[in-house]
Protein backbone atom coordinates (compact mmCIF):
# COMPACT_ATOMS: atom_id res chain seq x y z
CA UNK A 1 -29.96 8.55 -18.37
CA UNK A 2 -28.39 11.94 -19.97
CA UNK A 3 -31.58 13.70 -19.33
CA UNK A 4 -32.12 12.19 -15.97
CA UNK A 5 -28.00 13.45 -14.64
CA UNK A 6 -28.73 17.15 -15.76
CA UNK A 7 -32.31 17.40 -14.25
CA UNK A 8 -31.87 15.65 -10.99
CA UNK A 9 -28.13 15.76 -10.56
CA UNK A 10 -28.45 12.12 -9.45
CA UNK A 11 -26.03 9.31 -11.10
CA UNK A 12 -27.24 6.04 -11.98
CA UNK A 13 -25.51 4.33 -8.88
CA UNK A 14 -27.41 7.14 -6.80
CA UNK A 15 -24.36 9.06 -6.17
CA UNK A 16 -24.52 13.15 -6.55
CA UNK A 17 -22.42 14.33 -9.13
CA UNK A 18 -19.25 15.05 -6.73
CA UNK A 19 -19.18 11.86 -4.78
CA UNK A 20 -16.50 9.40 -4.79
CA UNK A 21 -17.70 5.80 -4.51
CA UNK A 22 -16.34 3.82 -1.11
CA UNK A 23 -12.47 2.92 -1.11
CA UNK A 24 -10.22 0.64 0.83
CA UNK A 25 -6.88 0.98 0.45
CA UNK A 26 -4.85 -2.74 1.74
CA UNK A 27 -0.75 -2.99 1.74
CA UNK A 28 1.19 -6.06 2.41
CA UNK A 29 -1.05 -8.16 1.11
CA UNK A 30 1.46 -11.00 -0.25
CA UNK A 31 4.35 -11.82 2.14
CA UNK A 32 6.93 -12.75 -0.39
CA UNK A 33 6.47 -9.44 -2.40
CA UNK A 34 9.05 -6.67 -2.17
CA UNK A 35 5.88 -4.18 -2.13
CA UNK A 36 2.43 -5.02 -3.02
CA UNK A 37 -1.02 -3.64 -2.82
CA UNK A 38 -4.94 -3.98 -3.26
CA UNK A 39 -6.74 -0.61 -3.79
CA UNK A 40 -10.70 -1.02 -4.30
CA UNK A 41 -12.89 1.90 -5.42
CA UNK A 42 -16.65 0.37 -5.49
CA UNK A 43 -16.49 -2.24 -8.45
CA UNK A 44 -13.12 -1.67 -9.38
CA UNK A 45 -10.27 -3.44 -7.66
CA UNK A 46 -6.39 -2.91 -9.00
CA UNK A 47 -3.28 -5.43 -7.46
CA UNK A 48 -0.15 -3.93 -7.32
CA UNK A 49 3.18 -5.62 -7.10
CA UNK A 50 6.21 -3.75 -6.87
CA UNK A 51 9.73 -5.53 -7.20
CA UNK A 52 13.05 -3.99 -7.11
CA UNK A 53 16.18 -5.01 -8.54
CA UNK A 54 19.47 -4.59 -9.43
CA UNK A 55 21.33 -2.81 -12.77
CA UNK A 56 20.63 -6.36 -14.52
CA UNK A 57 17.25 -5.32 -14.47
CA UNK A 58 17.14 -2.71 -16.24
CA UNK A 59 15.18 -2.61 -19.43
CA UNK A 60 17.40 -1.63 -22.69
CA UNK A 61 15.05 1.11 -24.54
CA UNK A 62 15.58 1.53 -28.24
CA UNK A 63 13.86 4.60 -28.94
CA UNK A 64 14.43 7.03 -32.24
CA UNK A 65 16.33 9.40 -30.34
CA UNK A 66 19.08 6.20 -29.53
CA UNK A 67 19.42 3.49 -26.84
CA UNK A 68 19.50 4.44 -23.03
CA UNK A 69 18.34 1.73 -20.17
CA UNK A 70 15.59 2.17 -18.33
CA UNK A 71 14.84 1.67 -14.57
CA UNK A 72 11.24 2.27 -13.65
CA UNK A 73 8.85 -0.49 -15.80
CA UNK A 74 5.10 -0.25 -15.02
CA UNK A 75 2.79 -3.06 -16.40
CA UNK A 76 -0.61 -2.94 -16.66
CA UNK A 77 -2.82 -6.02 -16.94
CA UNK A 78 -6.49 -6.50 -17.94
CA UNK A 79 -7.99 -9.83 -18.15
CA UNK A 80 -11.21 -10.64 -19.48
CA UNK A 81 -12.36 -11.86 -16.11
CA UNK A 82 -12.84 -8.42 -14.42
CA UNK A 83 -15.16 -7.56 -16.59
CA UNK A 84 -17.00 -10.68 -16.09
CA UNK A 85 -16.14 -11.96 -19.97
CA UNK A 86 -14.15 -15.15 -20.85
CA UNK A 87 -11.34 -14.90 -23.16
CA UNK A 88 -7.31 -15.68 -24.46
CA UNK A 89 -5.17 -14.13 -22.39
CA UNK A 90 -1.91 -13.16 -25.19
CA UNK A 91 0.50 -10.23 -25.52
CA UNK A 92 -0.70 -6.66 -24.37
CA UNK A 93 -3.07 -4.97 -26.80
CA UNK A 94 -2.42 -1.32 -27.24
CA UNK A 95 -5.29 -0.40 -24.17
CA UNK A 96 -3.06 -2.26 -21.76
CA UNK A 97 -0.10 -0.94 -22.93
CA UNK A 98 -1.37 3.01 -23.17
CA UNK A 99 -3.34 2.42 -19.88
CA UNK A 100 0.43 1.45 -18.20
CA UNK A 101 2.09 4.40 -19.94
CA UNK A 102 -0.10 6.86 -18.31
CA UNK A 103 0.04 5.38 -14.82
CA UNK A 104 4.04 5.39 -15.33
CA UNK A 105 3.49 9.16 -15.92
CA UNK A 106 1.72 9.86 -13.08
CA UNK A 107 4.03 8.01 -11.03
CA UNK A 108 7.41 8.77 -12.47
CA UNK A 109 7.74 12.17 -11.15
CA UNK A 110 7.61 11.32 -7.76
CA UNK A 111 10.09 8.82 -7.45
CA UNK A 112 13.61 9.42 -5.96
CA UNK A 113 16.72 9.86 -7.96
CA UNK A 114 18.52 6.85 -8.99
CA UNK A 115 21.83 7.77 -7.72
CA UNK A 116 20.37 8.15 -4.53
CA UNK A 117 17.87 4.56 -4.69
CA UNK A 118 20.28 2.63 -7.31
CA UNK A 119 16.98 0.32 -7.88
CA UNK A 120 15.46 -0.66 -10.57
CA UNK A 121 11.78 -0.58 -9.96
CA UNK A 122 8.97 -2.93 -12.21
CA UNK A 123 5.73 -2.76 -11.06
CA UNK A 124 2.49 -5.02 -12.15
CA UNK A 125 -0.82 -3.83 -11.63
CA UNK A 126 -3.44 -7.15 -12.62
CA UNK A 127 -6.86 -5.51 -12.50
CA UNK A 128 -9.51 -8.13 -10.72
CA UNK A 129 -12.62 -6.35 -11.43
CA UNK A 130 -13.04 -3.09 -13.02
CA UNK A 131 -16.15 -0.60 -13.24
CA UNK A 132 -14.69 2.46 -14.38
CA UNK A 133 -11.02 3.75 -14.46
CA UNK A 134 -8.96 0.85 -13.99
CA UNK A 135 -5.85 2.92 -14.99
CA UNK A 136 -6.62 5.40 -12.37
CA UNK A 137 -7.01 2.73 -9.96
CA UNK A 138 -3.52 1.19 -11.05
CA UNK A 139 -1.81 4.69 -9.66
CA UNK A 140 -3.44 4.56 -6.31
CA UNK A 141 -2.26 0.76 -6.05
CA UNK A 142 1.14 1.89 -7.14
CA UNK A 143 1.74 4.52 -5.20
CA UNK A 144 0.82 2.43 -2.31
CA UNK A 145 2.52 -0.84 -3.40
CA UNK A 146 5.66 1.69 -3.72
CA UNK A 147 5.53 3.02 -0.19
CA UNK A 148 4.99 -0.56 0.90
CA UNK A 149 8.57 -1.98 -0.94
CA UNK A 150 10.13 1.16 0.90
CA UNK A 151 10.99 3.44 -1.85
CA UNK A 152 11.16 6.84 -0.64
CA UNK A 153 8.28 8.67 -2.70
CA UNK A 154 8.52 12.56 -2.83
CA UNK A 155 4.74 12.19 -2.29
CA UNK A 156 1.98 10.19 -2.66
CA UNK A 157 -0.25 9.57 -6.13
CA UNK A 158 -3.59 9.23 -6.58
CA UNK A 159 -6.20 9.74 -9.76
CA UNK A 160 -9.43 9.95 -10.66
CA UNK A 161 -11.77 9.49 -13.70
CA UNK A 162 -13.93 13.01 -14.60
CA UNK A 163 -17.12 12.56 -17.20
CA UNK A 164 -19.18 15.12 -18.68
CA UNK A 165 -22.89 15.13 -19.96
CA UNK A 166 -23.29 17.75 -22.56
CA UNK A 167 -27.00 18.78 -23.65
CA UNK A 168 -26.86 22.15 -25.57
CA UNK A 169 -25.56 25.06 -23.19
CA UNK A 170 -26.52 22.75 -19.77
CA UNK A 171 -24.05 20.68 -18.74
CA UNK A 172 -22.49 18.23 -15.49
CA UNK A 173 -19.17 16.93 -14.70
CA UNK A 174 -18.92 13.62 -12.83
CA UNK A 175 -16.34 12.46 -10.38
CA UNK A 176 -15.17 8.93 -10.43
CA UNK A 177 -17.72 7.55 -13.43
CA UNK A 178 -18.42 4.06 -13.98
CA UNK A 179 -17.67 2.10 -17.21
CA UNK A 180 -21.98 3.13 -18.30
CA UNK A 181 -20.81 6.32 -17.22
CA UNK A 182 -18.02 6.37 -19.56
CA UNK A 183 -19.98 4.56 -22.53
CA UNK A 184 -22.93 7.18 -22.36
CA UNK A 185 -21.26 10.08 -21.10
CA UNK A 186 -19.35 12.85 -23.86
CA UNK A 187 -15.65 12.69 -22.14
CA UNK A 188 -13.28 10.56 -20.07
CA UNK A 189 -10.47 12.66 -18.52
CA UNK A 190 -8.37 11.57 -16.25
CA UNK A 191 -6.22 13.35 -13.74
CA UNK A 192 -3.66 12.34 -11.48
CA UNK A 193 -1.65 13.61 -9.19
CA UNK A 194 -0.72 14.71 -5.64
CA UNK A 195 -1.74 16.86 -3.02
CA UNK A 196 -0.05 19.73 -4.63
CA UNK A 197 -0.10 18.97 -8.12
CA UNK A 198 -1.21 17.37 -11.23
CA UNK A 199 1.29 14.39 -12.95
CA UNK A 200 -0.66 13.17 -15.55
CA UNK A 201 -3.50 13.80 -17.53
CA UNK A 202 -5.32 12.38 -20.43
CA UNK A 203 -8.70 13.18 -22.19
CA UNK A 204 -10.69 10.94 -24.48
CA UNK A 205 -13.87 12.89 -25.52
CA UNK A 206 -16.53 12.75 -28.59
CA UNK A 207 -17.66 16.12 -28.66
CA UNK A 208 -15.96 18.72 -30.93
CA UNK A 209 -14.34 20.08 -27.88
CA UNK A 210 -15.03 21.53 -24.45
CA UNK A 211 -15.04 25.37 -22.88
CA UNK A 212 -12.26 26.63 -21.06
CA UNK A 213 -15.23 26.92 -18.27
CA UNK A 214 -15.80 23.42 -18.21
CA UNK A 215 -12.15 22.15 -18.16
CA UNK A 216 -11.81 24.83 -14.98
CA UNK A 217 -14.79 22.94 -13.20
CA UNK A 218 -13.12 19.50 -14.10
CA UNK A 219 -9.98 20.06 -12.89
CA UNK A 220 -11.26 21.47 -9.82
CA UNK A 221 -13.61 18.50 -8.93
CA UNK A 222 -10.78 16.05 -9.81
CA UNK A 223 -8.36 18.06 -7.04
CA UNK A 224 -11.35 17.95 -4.40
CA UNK A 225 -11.73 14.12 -5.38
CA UNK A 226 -7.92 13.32 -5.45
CA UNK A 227 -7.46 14.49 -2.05
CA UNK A 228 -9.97 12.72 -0.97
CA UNK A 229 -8.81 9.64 -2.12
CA UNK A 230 -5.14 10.10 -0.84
CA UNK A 231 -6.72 10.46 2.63
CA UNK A 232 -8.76 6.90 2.17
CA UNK A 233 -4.81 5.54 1.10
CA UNK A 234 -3.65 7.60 4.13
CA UNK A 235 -5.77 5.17 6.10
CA UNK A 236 -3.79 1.95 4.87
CA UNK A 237 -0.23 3.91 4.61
CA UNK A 238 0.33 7.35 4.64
CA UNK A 239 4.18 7.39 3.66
CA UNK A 240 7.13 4.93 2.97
CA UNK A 241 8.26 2.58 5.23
CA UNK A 242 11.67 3.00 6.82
CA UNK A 243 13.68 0.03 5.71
CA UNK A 244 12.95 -1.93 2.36
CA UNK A 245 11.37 -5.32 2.39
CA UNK A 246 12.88 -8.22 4.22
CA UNK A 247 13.20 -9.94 0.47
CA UNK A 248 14.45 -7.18 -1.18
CA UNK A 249 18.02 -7.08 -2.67
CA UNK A 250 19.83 -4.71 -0.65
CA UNK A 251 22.39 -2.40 -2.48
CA UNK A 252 25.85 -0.34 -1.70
CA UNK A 253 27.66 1.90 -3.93
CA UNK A 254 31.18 2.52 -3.40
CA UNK A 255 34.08 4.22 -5.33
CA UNK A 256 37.46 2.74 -7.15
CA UNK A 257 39.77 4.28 -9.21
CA UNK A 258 39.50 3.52 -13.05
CA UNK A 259 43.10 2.23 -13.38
CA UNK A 260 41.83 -0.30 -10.80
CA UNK A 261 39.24 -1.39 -12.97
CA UNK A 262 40.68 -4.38 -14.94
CA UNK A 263 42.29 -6.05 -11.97
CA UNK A 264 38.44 -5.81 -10.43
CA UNK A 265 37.12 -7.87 -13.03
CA UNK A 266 40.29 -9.97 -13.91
CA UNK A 267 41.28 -11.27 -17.45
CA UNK A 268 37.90 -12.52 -19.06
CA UNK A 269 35.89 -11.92 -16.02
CA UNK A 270 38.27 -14.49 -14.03
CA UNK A 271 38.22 -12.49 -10.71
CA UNK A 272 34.62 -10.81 -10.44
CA UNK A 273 32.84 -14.09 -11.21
CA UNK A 274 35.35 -15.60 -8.02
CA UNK A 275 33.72 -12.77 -6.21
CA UNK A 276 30.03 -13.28 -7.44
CA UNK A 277 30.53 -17.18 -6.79
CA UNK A 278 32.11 -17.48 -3.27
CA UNK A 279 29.89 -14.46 -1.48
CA UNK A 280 26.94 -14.84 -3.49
CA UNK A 281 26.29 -11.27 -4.41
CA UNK A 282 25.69 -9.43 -7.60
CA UNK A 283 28.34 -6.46 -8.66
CA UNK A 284 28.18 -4.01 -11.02
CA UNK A 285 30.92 -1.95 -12.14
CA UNK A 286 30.44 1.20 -14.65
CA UNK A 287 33.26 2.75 -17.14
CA UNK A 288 33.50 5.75 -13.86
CA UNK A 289 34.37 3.31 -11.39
CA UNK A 290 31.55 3.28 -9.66
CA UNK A 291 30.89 -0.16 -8.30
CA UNK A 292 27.21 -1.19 -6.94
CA UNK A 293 26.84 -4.34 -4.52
CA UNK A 294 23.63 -5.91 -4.55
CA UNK A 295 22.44 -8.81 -2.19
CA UNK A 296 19.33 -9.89 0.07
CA UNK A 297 22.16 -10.65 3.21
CA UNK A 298 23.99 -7.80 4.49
CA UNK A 299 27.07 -10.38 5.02
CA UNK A 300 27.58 -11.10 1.34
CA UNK A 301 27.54 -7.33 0.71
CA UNK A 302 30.12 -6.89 3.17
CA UNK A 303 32.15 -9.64 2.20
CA UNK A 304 32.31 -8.76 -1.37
CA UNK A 305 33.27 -4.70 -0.46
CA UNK A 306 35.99 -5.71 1.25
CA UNK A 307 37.37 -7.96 -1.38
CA UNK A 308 36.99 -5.54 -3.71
CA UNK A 309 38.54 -3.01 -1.97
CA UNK A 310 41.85 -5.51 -1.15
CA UNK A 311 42.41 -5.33 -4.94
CA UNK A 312 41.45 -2.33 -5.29
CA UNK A 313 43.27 -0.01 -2.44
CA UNK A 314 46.67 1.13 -2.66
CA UNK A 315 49.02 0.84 0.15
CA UNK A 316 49.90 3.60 2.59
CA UNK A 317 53.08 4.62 4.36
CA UNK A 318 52.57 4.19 8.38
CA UNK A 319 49.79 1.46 8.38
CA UNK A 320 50.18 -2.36 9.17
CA UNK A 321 48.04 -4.75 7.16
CA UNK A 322 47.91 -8.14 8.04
CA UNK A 323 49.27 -10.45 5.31
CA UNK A 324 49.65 -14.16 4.04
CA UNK A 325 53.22 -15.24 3.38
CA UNK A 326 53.36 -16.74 0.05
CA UNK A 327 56.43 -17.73 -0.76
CA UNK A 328 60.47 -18.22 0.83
CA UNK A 329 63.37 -17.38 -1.60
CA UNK A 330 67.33 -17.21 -0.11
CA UNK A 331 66.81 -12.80 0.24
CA UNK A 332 63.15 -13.01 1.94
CA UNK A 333 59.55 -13.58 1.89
CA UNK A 334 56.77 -12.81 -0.63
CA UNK A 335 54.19 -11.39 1.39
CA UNK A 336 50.50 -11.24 -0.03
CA UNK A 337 48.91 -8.14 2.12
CA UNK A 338 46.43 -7.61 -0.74
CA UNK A 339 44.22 -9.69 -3.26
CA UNK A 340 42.06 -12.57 -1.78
């Protein structure tokens, strides 16, 4: 087969050494999903689900450098059936979980700043038949099940799979291998990116090494055969939609002062779970006084701001408020203008 690639630059699929096998790139696929995906390249299929969620969401990290929360999760799946093998399906082994890092790489950089999409953003990829570079194929489906939730990507990410066959001084550099590809072959490197730009890269070879003329030919094939993959995704979506999915959480972010703080969230949580419970929407208030909303209906969001801000806002000279009249005593009235 070796012998075969360098003397006839054919593949064992027939393909020349260049060619990307056939791709179809679906969005939308299940109605209920925030996002979701199915991106097929020949005999290897990835589904994508992307969810979004609130700052309850978000994963607590403790790393050796200290605890900070994290709000992009990417999780990568392999069962036994897309390889055609029958098996117990149990935590994930340390493939699964390195395969998910580096698609969480690749995608990472191209995501929006938090305080400007206050999400927090899991994604599963569950690979349904794989032939070569499932990981790779877990970007594309991202990317796309992304765009499809309507997060705002900088730009979209694709990747690809390069192999090498190494005989002496000859040599040949595959695009997209199969899994025989990858078993016979001397290197896996993979490459994502975007159209302007590598994200992510990882090599797995088991040859002492390879020439700095080799890794330049690599690299080069694996831009030609990224951007030909983003314009197959093109074809399904191209760019994010406008507005986020009808069953995603909607969020708003507004401003009190700190001092306001305590009477927000009341004496053991008394008043903010009042809030939570009568307009059914989640709040989240941070030691700055920033205050995040989220709910799936816009009325519960509104509801909630404005009780928020009636404990919250301070009264001016010059404007009327409308109030409740609480109480009579022999001098006056009580008059509740503020507070629920």
């Amino acid at each position: 087969v070796r012998w075969n690639i360098l003397d006839t630059k054919k593949r064992i699929d027939g393909r020349d050494l260049v060619t990307v096998r056939p791709i179809v790139a679906e969005v939308g696929i299940l109605p209920r999903a925030h996002g979701s995906a199915l991106f097929t390249r020949g005999e290897t299929q990835a589904m994508v689900v992307a969810t979004l969620g609130t700052a309850d969401d978000e994963q607590f990290i403790d790393a050796l450098e200290g605890t900070f929360k994290e709000t992009f999760l990417l999780h990568y799946n392999f069962p036994p059936y897309s390889v055609g093998e029958t098996g117990r399906m149990g935590s994930p082994g340390r493939r699964e979980i390195g395969h998910g890092k580096l698609a969480w790489r690749a995608v990472h950089p191209m995501l929006p700043p938090h305080h400007e999409f206050p999400y927090t953003i899991r994604l599963v990829s569950e690979i349904t038949e794989s032939n070569g570079s499932s990981s790779m194929a877990t970007v594309c489906g991202s990317s796309l099940a992304l765009m499809d939730a309507g997060v705002p990507l900088k730009s979209p990410v694709a990747g690809i799979a390069m192999g090498l066959i190494l005989e002496g001084e000859r040599y040949a550099v595959l695009s997209d291998i199969l899994g025989d590809e990858d078993h016979l072959g001397d290197m896996d490197f993979k490459v994502a990116g975007t159209e302007n730009g590598v994200t992510s890269l990882q090599m797995d070879i088991k040859i002492a090494g390879i020439t700095e003329e080799i890794m330049k030919v690599a690299l080069h094939q694996a831009k030609d055969g990224r951007l030909h993959i983003l314009g197959e995704m093109a074809k399904g979506l191209s760019g994010a939609r406008k507005e986020l999915g009808q069953y995603a959480p909607r969020i708003e972010t507004m401003k009190i002062p700190t001092d306001k703080i305590r009477e927000v969230i009341g004496t053991g949580g008394k008043v903010i779970r009042e809030i939570v419970e009568k307009t059914g929407a989640k709040i989240n208030i941070e030691d700055d006084g920033t205050v995040k909303i989220a709910s799936s209906d816009g009325a519960s969001i509104t509801a909630a701001i404005n009780w928020i801000k009636s404990i919250a806002s301070e009264p001016e000279v010059g404007m009327i408020y409308d109030g409740t009249v609480v109480k009579t005593a022999e001098f006056g009235a009580f008059v509740n203008f503020f507070g629920a």
